[in-house]
Protein backbone atom coordinates (compact mmCIF):
# COMPACT_ATOMS: atom_id res chain seq x y z
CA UNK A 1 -50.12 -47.74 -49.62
CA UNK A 2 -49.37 -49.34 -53.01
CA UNK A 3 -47.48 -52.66 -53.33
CA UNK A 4 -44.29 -50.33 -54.54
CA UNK A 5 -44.19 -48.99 -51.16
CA UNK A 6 -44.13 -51.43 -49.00
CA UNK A 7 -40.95 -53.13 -49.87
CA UNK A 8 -39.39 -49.81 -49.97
CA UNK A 9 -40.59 -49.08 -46.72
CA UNK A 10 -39.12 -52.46 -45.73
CA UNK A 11 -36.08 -51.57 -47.45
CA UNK A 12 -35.47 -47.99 -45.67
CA UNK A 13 -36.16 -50.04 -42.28
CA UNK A 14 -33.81 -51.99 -43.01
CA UNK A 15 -31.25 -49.66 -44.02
CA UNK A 16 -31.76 -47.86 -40.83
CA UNK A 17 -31.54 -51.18 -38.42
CA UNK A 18 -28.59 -51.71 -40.06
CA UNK A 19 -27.00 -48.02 -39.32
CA UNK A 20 -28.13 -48.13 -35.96
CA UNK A 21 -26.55 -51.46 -34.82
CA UNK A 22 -23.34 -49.92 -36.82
CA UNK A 23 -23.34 -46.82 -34.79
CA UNK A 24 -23.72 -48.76 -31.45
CA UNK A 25 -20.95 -51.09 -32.46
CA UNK A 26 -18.38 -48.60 -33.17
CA UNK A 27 -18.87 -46.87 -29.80
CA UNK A 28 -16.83 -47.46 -27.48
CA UNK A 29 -17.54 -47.41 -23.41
CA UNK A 30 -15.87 -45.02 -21.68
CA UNK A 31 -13.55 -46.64 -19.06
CA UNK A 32 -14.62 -46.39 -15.63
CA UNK A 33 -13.12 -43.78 -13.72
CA UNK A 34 -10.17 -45.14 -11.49
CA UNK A 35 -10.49 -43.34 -8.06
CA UNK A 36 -7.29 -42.11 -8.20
CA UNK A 37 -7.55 -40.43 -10.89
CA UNK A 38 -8.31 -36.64 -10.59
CA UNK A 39 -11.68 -34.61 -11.16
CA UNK A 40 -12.36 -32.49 -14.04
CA UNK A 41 -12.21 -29.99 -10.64
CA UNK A 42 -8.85 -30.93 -9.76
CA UNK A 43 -7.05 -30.89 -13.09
CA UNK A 44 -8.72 -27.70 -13.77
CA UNK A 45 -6.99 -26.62 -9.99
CA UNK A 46 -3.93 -28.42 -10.45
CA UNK A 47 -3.33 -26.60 -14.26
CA UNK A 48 -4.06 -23.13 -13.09
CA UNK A 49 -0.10 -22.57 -11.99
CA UNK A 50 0.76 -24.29 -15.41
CA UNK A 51 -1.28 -21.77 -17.28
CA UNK A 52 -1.32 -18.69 -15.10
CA UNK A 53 1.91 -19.24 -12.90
CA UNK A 54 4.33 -20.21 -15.34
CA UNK A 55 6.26 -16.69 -15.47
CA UNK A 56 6.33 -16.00 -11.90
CA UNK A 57 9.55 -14.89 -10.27
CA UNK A 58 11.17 -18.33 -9.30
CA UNK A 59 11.98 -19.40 -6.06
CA UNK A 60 15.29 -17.79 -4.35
CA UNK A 61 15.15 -14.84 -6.74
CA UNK A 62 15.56 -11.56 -4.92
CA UNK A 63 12.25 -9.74 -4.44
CA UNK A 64 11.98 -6.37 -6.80
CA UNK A 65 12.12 -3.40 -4.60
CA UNK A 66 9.22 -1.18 -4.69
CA UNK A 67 7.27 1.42 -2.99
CA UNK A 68 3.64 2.22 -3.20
CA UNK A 69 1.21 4.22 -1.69
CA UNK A 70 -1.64 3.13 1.23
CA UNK A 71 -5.13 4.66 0.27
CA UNK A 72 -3.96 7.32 3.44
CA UNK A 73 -1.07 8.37 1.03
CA UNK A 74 1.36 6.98 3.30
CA UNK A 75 4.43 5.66 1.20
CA UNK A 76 5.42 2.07 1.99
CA UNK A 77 8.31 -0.05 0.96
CA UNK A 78 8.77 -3.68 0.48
CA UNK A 79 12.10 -3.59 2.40
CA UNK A 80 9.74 -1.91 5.42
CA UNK A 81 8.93 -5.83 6.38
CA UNK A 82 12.55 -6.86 5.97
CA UNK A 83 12.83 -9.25 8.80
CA UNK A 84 9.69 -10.83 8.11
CA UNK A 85 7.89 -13.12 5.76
CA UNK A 86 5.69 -11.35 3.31
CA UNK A 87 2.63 -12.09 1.32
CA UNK A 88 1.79 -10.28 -1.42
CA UNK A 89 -1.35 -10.62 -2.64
CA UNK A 90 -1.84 -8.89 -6.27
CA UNK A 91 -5.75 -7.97 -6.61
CA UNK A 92 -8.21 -5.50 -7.82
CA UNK A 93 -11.47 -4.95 -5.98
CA UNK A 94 -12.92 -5.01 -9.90
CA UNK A 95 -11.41 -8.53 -10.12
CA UNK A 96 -14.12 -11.61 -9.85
CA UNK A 97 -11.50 -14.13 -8.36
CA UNK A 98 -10.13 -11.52 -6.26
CA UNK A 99 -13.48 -10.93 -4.74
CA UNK A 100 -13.89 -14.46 -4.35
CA UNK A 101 -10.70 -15.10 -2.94
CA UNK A 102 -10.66 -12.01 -0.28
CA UNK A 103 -12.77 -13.73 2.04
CA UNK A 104 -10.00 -16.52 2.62
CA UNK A 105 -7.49 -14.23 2.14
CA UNK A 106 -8.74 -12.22 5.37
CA UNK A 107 -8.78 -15.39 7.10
CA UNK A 108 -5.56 -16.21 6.18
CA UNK A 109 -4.30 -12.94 7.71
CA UNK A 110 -6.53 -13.57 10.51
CA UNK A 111 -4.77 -16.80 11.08
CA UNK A 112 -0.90 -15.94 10.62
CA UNK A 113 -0.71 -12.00 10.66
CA UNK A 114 0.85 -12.28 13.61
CA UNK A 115 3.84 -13.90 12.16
CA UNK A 116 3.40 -13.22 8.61
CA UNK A 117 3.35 -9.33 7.14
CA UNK A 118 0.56 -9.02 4.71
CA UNK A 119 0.67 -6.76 1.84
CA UNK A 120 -2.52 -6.38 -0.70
CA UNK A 121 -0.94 -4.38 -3.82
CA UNK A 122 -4.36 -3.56 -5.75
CA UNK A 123 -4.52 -2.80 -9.82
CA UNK A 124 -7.31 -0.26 -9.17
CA UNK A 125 -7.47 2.45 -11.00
CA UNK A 126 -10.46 4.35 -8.78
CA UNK A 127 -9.38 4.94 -5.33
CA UNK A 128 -12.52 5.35 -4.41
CA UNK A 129 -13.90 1.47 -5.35
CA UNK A 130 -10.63 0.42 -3.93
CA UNK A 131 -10.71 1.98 -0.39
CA UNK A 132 -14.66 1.32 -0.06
CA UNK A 133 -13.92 -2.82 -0.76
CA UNK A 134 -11.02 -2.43 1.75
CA UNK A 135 -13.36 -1.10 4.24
CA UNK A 136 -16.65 -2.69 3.14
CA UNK A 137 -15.39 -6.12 3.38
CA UNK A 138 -12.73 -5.87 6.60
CA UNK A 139 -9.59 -6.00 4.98
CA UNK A 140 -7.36 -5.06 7.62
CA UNK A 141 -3.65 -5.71 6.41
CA UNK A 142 -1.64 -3.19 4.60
CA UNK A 143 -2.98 -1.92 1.14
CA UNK A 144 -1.16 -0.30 -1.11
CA UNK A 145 -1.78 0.51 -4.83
CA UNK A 146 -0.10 2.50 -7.89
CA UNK A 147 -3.87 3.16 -8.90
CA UNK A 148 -2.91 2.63 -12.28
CA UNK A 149 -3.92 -0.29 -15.12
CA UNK A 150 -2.45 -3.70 -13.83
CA UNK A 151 -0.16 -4.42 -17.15
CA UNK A 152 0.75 -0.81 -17.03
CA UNK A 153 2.60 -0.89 -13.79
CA UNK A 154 6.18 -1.58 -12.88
CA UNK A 155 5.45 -3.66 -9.75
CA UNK A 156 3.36 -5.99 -12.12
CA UNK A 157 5.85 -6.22 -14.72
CA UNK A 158 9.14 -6.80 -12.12
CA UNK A 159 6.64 -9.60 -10.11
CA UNK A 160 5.71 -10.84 -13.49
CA UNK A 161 1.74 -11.07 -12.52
CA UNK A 162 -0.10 -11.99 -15.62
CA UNK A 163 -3.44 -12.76 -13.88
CA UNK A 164 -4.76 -11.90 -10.72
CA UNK A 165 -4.90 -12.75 -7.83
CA UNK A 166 -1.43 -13.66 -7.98
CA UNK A 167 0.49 -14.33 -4.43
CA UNK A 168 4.22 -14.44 -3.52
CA UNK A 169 5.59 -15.46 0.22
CA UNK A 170 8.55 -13.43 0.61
CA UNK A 171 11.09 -14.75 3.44
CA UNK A 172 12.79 -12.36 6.14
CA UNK A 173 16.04 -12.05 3.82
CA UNK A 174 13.84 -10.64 0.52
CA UNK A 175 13.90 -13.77 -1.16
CA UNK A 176 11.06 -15.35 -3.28
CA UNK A 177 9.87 -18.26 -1.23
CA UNK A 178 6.83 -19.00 -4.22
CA UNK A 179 4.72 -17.60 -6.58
CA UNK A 180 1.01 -19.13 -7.39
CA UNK A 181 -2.67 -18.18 -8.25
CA UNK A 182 -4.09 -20.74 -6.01
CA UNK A 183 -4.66 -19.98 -2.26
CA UNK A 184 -4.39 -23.54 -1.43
CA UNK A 185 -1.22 -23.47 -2.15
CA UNK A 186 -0.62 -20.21 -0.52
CA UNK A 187 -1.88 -21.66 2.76
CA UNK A 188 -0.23 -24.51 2.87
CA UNK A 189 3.16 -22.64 2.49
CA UNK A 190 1.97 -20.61 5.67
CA UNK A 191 1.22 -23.53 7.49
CA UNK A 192 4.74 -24.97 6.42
CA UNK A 193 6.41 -21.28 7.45
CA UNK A 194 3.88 -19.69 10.38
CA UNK A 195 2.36 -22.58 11.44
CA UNK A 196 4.74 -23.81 14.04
């Protein structure tokens, strides 16, 4: 190296040093994490009503009447479980979550479909896909479908579903108990309702 050089050299040190302990200063520690305070899990959870729930039929509003058909063809009508508290569970055997969901939902079923009328209304469009998941996977409650595109349909414009799964509980009287996306909260209403 020259004698030019090595001063600049210096100098370009220097300059970086300086940059560096600038850059360190004006970062700032994260806090620690209070334990109260929620995951990135559990706000993600907890904002899935806020973002997916929000237009759901509201709580006391009469149920819309409707009448679908079972993959046997047999017609059946909400007001056929009047007396009863419903859940309908809006799905599509195409739908990731749903998928994900069904094996909880079964157990659910398993647990209070003794007390409780389930009622799976599916946005298939293939009857085919639909009935094979129904039977393929042990879904034993009562299916029913309009085997038509979801946004397309009636029933998922009256119930307001604008992503699935979507779940109401239905009381004996018609009346909208809840609406969510999140079958935690679904259970817990059973437990409230069936559980006893």
């Amino acid at each position: 190296m020259n004698k030019l050089s090595i001063p600049l050299v210096k100098v370009i040190a220097g300059v970086a040093l300086a940059a560096s302990i600038l850059v360190l200063a004006s970062c700032k520690r994260a806090p620690k994490k209070n334990a109260t305070e929620p995951t990135a899990t559990e706000q993600a959870n907890e904002d899935l009503d806020a973002k997916y729930a929000k237009d759901m039929l509201s709580k006391g509003t009469e149920a819309p009447a409707f009448t679908l058909k079972t993959p046997e063809g047999k017609e059946v009508a909400l007001s056929d479980f009047r007396g009863k508290y419903v859940v309908l569970d809006f799905w599509a055997s195409w739908c990731p979550d749903c998928r994900k969901d069904a094996p909880e939902v079964k157990a659910l079923w398993e647990k209070y479909g003794d007390k409780v009328a389930f009622v799976g209304v599916s946005f298939d469009t293939e009857k085919d896909k639909w009935t094979e998941y129904i039977n393929e996977n042990g879904l034993g409650w009562c299916h029913v479908s309009p085997l038509a595109k979801w946004k397309e349909t009636q029933v998922s414009q009256d119930y307001k579903v604008n992503w699935i799964p979507s779940m109401y509980l239905i009381d004996p009287e018609g009346k909208i108990v809840f609406g969510t996306v999140m079958l935690d909260k679904l259970a817990s209403e059973l437990e409230a309702v069936a559980g006893k």
